[in-house]
ModelCIF file with pLDDT and N, C-alpha, C, O atoms, coordinates in Angstrom:
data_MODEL
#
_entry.id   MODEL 
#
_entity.id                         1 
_entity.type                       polymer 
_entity.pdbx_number_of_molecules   1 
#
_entity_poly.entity_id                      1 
_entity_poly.type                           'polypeptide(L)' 
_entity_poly.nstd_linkage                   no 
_entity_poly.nstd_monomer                   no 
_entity_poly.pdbx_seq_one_letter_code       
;(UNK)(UNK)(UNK)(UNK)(UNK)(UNK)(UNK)(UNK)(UNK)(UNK)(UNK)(UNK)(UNK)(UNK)(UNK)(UNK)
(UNK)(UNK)(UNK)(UNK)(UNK)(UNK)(UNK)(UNK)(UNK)(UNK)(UNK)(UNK)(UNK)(UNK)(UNK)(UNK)
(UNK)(UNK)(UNK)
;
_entity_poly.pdbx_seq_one_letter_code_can   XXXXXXXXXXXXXXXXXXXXXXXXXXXXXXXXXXX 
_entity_poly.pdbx_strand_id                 A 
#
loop_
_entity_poly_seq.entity_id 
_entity_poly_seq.num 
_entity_poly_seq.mon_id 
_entity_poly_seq.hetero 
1 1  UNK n 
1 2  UNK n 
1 3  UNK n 
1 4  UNK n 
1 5  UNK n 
1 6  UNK n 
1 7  UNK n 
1 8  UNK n 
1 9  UNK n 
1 10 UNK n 
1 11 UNK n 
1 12 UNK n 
1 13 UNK n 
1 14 UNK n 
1 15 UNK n 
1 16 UNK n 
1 17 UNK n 
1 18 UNK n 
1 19 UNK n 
1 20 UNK n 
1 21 UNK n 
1 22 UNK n 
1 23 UNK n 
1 24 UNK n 
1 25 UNK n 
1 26 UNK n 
1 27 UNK n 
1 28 UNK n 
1 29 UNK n 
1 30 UNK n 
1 31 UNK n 
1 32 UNK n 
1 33 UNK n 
1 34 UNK n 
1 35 UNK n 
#
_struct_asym.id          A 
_struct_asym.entity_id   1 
#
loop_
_ma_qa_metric.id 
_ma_qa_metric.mode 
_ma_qa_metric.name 
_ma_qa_metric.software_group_id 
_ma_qa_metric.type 
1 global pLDDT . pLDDT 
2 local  pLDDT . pLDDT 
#
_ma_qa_metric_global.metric_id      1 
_ma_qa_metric_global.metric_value   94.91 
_ma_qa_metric_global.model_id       1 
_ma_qa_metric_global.ordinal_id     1 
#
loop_
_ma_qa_metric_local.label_asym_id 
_ma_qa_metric_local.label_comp_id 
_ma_qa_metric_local.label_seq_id 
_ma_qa_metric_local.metric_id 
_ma_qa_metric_local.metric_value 
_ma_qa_metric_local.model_id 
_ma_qa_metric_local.ordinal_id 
A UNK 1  2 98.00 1 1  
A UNK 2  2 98.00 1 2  
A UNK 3  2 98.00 1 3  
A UNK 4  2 98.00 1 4  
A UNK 5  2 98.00 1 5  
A UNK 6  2 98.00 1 6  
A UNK 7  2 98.00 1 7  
A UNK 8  2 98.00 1 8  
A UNK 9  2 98.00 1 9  
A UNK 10 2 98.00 1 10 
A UNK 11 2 97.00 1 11 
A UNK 12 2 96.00 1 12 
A UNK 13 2 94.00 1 13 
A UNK 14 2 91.00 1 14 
A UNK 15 2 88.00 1 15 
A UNK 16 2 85.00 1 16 
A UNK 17 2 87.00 1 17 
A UNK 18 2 86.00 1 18 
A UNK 19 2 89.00 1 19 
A UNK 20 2 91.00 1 20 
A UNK 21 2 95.00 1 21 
A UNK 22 2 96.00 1 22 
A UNK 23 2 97.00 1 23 
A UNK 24 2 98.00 1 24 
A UNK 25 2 98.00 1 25 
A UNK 26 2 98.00 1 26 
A UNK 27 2 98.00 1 27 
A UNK 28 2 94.00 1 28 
A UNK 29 2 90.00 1 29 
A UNK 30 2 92.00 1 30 
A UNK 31 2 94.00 1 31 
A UNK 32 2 96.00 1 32 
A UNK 33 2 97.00 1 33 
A UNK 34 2 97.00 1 34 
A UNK 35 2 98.00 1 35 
#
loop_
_atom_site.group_PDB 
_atom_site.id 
_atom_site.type_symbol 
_atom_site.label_atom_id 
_atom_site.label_alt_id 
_atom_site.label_comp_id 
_atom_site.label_asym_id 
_atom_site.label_entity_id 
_atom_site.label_seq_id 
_atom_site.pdbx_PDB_ins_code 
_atom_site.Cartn_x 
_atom_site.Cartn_y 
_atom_site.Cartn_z 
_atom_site.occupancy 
_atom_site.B_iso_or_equiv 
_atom_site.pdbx_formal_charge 
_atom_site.auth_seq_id 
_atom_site.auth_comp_id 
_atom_site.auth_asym_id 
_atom_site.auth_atom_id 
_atom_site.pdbx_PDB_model_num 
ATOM 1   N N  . UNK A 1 1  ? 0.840  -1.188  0.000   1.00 98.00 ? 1  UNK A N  1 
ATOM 2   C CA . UNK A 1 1  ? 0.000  0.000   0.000   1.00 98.00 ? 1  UNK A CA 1 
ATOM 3   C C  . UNK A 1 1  ? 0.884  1.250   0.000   1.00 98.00 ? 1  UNK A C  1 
ATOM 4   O O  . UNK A 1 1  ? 2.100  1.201   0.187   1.00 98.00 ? 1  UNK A O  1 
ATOM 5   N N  . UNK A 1 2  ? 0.202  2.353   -0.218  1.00 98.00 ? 2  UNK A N  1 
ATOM 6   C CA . UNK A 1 2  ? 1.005  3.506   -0.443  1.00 98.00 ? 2  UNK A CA 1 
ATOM 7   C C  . UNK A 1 2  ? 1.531  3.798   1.337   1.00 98.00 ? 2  UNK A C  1 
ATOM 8   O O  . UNK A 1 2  ? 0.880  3.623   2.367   1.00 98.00 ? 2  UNK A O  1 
ATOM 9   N N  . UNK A 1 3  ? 2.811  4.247   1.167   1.00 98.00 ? 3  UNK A N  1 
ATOM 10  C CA . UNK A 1 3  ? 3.390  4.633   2.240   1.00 98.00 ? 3  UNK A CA 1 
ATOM 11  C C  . UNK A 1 3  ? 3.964  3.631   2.907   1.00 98.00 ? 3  UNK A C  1 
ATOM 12  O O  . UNK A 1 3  ? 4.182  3.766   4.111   1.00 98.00 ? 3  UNK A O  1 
ATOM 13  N N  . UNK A 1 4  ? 4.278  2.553   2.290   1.00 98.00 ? 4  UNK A N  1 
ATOM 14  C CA . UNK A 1 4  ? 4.001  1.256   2.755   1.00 98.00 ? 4  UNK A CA 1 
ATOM 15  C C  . UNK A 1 4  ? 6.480  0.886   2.433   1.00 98.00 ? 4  UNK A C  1 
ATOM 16  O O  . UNK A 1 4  ? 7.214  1.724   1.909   1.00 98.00 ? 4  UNK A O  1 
ATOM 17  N N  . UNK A 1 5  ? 6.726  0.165   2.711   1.00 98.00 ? 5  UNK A N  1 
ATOM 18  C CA . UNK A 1 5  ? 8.516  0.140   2.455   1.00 98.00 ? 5  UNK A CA 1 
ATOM 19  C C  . UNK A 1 5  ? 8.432  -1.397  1.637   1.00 98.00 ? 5  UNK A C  1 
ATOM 20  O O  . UNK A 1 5  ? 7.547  -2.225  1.851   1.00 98.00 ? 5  UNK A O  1 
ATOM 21  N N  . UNK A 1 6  ? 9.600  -1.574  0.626   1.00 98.00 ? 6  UNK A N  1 
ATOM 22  C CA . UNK A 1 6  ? 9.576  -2.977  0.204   1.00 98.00 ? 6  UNK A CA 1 
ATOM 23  C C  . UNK A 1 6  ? 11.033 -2.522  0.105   1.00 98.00 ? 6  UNK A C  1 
ATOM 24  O O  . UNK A 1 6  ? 11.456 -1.367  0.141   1.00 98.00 ? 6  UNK A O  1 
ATOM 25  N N  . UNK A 1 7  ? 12.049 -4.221  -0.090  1.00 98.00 ? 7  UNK A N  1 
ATOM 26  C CA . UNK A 1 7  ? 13.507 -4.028  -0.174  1.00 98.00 ? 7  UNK A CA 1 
ATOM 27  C C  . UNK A 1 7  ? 13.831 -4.958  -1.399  1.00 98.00 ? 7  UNK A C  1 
ATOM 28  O O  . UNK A 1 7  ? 13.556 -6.156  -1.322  1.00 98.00 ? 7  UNK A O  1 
ATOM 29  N N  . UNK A 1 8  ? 14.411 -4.428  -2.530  1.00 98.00 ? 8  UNK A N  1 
ATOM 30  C CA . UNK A 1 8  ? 14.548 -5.669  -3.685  1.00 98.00 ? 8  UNK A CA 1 
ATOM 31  C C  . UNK A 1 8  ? 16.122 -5.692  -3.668  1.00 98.00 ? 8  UNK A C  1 
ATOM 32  O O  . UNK A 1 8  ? 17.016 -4.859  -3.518  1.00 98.00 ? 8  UNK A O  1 
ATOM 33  N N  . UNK A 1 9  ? 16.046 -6.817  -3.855  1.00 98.00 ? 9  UNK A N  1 
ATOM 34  C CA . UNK A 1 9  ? 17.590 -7.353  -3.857  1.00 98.00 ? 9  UNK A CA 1 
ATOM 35  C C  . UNK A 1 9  ? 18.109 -8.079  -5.353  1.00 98.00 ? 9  UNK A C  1 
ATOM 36  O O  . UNK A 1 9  ? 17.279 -8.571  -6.118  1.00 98.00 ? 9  UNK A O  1 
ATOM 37  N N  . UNK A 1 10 ? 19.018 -8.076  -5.541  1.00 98.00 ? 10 UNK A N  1 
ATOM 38  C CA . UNK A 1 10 ? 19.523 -8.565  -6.700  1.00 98.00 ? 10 UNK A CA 1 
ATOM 39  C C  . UNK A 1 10 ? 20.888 -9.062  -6.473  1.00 98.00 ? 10 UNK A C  1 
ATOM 40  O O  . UNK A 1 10 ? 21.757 -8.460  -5.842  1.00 98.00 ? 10 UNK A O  1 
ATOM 41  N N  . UNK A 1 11 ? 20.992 -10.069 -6.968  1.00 97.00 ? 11 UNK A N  1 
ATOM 42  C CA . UNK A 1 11 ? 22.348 -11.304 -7.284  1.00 97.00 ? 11 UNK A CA 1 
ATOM 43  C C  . UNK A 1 11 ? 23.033 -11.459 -8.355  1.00 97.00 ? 11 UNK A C  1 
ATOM 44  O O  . UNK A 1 11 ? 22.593 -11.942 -9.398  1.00 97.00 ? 11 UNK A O  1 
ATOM 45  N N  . UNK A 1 12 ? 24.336 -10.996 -8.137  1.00 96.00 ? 12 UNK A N  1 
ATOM 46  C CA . UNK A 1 12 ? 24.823 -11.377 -9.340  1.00 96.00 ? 12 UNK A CA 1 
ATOM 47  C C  . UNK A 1 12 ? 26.018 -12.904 -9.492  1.00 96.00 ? 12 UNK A C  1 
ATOM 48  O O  . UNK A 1 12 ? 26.719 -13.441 -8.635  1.00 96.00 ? 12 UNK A O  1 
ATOM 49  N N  . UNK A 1 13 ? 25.875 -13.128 -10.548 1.00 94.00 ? 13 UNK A N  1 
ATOM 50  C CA . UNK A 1 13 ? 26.417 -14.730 -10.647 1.00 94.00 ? 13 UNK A CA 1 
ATOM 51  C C  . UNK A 1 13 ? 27.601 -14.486 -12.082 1.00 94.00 ? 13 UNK A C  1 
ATOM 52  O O  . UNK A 1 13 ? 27.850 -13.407 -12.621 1.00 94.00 ? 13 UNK A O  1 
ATOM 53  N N  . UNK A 1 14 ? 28.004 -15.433 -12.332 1.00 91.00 ? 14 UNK A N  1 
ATOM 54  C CA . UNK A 1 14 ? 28.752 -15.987 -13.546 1.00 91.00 ? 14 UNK A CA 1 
ATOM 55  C C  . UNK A 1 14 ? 30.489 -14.837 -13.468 1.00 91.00 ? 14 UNK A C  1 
ATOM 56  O O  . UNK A 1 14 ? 31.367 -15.002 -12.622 1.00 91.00 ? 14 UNK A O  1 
ATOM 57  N N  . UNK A 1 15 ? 30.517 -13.892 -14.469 1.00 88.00 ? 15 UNK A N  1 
ATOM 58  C CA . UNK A 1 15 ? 32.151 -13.587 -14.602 1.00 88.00 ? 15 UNK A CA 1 
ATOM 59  C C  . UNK A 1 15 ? 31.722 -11.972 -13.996 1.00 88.00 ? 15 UNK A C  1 
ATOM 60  O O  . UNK A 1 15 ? 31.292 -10.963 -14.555 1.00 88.00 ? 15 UNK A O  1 
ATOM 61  N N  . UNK A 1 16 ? 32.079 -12.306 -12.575 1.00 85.00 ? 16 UNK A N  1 
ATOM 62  C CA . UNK A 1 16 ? 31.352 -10.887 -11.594 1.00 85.00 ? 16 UNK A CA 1 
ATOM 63  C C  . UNK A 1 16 ? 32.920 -10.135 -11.245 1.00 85.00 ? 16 UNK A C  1 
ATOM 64  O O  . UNK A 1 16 ? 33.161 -9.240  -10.436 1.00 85.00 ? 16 UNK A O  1 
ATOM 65  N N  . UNK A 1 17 ? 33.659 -10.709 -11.980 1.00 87.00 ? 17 UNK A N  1 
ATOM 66  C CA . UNK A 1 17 ? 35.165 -9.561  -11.822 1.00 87.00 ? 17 UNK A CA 1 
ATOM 67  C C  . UNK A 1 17 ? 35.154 -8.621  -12.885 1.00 87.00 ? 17 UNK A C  1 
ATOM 68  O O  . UNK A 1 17 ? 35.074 -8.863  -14.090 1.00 87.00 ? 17 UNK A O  1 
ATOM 69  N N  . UNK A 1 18 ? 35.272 -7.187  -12.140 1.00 86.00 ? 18 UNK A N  1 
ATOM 70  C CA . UNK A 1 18 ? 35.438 -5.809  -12.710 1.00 86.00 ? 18 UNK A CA 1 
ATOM 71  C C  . UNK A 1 18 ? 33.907 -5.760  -12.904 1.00 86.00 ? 18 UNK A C  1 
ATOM 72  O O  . UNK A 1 18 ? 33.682 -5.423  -14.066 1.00 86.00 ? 18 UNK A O  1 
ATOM 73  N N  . UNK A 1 19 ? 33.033 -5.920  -12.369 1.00 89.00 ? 19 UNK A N  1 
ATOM 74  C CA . UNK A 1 19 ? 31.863 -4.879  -12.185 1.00 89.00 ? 19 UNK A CA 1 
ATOM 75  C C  . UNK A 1 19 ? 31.895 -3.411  -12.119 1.00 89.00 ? 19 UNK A C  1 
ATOM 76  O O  . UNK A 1 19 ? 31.611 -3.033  -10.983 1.00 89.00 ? 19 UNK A O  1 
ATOM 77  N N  . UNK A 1 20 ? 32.015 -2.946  -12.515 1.00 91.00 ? 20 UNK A N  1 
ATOM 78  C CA . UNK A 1 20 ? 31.873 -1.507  -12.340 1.00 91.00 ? 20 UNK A CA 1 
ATOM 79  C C  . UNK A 1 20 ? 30.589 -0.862  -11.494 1.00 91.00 ? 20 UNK A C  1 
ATOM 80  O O  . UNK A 1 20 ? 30.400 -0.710  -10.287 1.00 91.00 ? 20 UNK A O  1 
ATOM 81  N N  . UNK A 1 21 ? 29.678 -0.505  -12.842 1.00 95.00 ? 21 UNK A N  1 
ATOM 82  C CA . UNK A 1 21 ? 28.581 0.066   -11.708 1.00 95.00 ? 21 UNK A CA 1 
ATOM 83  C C  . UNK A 1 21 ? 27.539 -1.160  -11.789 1.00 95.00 ? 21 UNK A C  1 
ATOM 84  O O  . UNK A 1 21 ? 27.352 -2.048  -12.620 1.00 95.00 ? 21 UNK A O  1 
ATOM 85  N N  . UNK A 1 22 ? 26.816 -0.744  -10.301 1.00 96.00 ? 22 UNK A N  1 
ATOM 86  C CA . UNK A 1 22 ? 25.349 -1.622  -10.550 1.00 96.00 ? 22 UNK A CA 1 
ATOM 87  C C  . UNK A 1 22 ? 24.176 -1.041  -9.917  1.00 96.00 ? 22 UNK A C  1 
ATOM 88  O O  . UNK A 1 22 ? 24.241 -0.216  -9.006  1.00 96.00 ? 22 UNK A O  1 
ATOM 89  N N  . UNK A 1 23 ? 23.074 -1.506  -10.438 1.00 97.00 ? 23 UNK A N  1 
ATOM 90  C CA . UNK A 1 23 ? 22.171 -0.248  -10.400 1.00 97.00 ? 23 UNK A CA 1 
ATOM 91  C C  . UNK A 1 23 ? 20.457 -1.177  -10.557 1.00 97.00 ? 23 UNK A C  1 
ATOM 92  O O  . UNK A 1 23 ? 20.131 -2.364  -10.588 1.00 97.00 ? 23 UNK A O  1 
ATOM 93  N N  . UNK A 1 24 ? 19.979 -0.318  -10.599 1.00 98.00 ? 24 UNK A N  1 
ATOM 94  C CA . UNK A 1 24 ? 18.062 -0.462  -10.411 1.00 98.00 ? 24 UNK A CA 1 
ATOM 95  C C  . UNK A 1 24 ? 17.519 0.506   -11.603 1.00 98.00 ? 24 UNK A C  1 
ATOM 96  O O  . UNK A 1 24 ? 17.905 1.676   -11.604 1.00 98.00 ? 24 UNK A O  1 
ATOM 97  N N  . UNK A 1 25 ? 16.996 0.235   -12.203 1.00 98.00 ? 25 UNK A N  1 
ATOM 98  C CA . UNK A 1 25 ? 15.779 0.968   -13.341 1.00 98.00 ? 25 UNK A CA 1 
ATOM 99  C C  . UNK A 1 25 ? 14.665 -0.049  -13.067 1.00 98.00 ? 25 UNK A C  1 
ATOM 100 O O  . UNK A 1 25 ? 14.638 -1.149  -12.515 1.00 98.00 ? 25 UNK A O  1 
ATOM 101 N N  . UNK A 1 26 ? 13.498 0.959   -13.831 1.00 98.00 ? 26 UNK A N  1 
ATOM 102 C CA . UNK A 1 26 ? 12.631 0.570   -13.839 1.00 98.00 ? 26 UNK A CA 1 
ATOM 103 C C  . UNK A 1 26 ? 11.436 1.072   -14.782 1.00 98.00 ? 26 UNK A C  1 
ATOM 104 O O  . UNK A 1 26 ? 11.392 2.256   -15.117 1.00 98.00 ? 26 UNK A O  1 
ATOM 105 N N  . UNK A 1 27 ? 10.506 0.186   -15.186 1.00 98.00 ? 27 UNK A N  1 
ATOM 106 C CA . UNK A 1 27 ? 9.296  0.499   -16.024 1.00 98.00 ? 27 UNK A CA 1 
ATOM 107 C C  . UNK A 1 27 ? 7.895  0.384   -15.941 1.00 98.00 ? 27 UNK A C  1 
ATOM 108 O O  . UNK A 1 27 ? 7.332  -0.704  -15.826 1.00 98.00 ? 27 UNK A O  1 
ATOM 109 N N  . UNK A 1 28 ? 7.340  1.412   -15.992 1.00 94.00 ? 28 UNK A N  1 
ATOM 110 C CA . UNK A 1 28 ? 6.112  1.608   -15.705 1.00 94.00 ? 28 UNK A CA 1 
ATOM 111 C C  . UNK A 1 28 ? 5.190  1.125   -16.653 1.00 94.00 ? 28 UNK A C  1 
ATOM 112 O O  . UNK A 1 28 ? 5.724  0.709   -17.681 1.00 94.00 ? 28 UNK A O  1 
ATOM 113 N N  . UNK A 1 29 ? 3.499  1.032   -16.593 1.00 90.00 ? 29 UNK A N  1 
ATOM 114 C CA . UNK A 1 29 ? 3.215  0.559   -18.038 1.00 90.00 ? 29 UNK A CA 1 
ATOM 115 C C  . UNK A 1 29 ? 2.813  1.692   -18.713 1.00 90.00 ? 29 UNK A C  1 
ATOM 116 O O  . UNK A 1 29 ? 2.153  2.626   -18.259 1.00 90.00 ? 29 UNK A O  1 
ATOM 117 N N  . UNK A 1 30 ? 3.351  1.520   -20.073 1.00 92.00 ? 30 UNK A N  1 
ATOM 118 C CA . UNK A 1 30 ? 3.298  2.301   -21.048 1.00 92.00 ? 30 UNK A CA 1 
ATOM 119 C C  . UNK A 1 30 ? 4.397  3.129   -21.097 1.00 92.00 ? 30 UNK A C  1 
ATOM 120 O O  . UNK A 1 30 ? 4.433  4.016   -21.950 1.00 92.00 ? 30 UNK A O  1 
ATOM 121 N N  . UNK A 1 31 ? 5.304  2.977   -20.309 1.00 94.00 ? 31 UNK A N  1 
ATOM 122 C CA . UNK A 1 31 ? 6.869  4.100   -20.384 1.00 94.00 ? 31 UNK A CA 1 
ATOM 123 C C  . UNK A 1 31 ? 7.699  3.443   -20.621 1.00 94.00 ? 31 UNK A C  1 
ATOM 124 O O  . UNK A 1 31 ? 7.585  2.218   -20.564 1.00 94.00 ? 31 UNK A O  1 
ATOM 125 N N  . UNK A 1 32 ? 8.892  4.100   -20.992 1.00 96.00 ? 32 UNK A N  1 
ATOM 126 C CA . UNK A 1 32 ? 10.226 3.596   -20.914 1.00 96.00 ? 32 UNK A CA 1 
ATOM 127 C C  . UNK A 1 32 ? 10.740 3.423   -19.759 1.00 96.00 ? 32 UNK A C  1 
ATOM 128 O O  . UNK A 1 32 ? 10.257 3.727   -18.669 1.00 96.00 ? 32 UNK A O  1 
ATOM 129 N N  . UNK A 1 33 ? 12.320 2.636   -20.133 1.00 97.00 ? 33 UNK A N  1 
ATOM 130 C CA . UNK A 1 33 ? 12.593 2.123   -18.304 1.00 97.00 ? 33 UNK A CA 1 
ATOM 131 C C  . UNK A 1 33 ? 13.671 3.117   -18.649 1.00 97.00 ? 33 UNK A C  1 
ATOM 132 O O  . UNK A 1 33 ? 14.442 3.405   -19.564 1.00 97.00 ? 33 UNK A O  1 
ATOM 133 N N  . UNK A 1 34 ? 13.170 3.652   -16.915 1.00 97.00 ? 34 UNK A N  1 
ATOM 134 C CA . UNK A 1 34 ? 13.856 4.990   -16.264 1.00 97.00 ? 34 UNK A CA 1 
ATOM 135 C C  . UNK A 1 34 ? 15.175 4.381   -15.242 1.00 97.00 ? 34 UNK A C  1 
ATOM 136 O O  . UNK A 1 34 ? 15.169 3.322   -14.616 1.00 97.00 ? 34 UNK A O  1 
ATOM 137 N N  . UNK A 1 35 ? 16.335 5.465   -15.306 1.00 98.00 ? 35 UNK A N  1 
ATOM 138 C CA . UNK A 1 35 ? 17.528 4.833   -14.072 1.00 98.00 ? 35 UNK A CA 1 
ATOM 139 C C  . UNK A 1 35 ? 16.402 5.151   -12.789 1.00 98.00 ? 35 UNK A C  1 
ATOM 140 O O  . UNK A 1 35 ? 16.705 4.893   -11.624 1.00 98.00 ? 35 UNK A O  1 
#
């Protein structure tokens, strides 16, 4: 619900040397995915 907190997490796997940046976007319906 609005006002409400959620925490998303993400994993990364396979050739994870020299990652640089990492990050979250996202898309709404009918938009483009925003940083």
């Amino acid at each position: 619900q609005a006002g409400d907190s959620l925490r998303l997490s993400c994993a990364a796997s396979g050739d994870t040397t020299c990652i640089s940046s990492m990050g979250w976007y996202r898309q709404g319906p009918g938009k483009e995915r925003d940083l």
